[in-house]
C-alpha atoms as a PDB file:
ATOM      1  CA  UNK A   1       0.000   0.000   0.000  1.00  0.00           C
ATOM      2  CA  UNK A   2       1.283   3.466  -1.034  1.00  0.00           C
ATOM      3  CA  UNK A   3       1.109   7.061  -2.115  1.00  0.00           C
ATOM      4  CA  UNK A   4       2.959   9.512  -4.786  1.00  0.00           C
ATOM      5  CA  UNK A   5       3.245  12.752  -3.613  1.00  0.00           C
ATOM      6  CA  UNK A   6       4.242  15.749  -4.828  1.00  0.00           C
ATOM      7  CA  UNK A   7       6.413  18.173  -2.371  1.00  0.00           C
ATOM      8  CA  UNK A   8       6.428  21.871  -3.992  1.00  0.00           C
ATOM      9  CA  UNK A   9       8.927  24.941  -2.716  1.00  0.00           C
ATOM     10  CA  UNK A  10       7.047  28.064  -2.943  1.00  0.00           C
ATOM     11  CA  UNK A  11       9.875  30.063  -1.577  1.00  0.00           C
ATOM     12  CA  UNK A  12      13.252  31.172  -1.637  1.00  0.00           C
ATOM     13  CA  UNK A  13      14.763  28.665   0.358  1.00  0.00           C
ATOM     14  CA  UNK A  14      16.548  25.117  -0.216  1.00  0.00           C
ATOM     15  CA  UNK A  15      14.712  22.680   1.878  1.00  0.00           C
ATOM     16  CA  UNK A  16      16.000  19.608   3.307  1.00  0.00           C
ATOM     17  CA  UNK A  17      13.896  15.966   4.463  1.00  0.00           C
ATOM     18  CA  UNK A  18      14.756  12.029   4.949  1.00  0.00           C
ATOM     19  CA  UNK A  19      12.711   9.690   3.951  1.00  0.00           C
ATOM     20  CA  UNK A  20      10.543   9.297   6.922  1.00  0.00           C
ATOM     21  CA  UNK A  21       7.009  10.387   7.313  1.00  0.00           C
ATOM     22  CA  UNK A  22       4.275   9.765   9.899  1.00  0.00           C
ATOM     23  CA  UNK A  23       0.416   8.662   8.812  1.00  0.00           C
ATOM     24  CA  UNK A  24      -2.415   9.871  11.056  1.00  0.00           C
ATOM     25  CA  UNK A  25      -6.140   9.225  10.600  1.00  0.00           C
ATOM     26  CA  UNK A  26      -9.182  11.012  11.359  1.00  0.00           C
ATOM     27  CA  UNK A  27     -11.961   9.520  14.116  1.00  0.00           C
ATOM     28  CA  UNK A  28     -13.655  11.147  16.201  1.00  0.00           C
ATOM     29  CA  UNK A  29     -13.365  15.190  14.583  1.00  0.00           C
ATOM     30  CA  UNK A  30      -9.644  14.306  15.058  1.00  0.00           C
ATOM     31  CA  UNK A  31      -6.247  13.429  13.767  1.00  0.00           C
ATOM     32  CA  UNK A  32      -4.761  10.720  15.395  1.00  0.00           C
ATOM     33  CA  UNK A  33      -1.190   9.353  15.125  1.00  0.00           C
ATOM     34  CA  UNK A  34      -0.831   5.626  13.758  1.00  0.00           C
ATOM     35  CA  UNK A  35       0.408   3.798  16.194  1.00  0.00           C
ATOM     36  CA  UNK A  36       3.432   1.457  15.061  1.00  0.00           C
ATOM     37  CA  UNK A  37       4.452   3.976  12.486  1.00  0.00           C
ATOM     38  CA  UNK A  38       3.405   1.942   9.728  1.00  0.00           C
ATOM     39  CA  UNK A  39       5.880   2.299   6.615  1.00  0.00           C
ATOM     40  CA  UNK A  40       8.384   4.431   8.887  1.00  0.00           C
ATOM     41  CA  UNK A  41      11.633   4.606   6.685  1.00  0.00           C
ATOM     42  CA  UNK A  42      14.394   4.932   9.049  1.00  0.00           C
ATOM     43  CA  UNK A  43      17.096   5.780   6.836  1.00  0.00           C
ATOM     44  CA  UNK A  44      19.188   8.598   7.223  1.00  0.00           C
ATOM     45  CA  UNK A  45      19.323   9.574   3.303  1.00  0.00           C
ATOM     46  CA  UNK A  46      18.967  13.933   2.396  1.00  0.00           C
ATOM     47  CA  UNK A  47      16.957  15.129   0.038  1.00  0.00           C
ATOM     48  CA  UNK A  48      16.451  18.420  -0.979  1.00  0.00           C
ATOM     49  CA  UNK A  49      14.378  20.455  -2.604  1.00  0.00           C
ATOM     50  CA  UNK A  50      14.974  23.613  -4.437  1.00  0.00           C
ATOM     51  CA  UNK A  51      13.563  27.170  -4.413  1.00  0.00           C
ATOM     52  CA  UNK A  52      10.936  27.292  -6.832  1.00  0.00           C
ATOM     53  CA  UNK A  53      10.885  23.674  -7.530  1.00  0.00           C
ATOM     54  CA  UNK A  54       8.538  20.193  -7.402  1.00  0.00           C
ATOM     55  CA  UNK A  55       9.800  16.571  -6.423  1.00  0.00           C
ATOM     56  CA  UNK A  56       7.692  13.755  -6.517  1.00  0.00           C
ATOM     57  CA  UNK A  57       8.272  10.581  -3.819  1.00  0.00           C
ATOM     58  CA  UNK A  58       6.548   7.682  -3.292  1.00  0.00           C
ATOM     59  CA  UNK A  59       5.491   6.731   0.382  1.00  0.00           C
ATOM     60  CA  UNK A  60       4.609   2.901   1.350  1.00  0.00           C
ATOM     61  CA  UNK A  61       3.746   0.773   4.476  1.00  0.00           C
ATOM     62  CA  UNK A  62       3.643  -2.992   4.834  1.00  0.00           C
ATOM     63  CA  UNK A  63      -0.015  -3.348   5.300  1.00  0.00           C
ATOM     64  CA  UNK A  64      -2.990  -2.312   3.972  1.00  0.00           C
ATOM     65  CA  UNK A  65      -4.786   0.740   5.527  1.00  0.00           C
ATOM     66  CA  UNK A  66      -8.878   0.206   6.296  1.00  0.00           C
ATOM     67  CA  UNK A  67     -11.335   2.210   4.364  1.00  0.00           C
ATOM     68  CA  UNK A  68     -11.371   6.164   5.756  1.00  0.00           C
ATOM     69  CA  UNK A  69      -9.524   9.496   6.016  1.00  0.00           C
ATOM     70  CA  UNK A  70      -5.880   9.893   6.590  1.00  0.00           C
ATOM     71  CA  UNK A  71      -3.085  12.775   6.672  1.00  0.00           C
ATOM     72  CA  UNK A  72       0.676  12.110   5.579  1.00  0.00           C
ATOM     73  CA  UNK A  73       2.969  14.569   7.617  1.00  0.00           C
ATOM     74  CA  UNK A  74       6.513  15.148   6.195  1.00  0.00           C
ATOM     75  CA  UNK A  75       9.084  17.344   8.149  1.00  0.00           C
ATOM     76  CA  UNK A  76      11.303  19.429   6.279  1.00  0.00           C
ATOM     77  CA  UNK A  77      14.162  21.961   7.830  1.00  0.00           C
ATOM     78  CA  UNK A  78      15.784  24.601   5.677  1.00  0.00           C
ATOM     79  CA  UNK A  79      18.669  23.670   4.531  1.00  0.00           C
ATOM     80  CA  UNK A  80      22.081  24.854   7.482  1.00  0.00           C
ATOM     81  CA  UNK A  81      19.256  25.546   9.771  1.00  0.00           C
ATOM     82  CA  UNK A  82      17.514  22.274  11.314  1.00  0.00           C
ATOM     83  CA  UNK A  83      16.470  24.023  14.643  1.00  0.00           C
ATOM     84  CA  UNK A  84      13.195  25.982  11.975  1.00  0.00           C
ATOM     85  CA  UNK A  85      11.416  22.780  11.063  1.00  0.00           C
ATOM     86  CA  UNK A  86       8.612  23.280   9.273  1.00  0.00           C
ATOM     87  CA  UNK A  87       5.889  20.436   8.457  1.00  0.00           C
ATOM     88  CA  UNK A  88       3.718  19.787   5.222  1.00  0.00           C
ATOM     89  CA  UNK A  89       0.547  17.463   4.641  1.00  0.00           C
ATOM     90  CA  UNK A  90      -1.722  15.985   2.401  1.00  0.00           C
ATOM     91  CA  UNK A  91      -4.692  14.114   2.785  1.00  0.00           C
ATOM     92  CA  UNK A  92      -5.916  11.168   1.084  1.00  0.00           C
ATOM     93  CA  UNK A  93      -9.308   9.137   1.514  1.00  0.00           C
ATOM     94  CA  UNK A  94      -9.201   4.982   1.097  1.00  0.00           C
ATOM     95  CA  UNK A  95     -12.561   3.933   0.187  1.00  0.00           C
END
């Protein structure tokens, strides 16, 4: 089970991320972390992305989600300055 995503850099910054991301799903009017971190990717590979630019990635897990509403969560820091995290999201729906 998987996603493609697609991580755009509206500003002027480079913006650094590893490969790990977090899945939370809504119940109950609220996001709730996945517990066991399905599909965590613990590797300690950079990326980057550039001012201005688009890079696509591909996010999986070892088991299949149920039917409902979830939210990927990436962390990225700008690039020579880790302490200013910043975090994006997308939702998706599996029916």
């Amino acid at each position: 089970t998987g996603v493609k995503i697609k991580i755009h850099n509206p500003t002027e910054i480079r913006y650094c991320y590893g490969a790990e991301f977090s899945i939370e799903v809504w119940q109950d009017n609220a996001w709730h972390a996945m517990t066991a971190g399905p599909g965590l990717d613990a590797t300690a590979e950079e990326r980057f992305v550039d001012p201005g630019a688009s890079k696509e990635e591909e996010y999986s897990w070892p088991s299949a989600l149920s039917p409902g509403k979830y939210r990927l969560l990436k962390e990225l820091s700008p690039e020579g300055s880790p302490e200013h995290t910043v975090w994006a999201s997308t939702e998706f729906i599996i029916e």
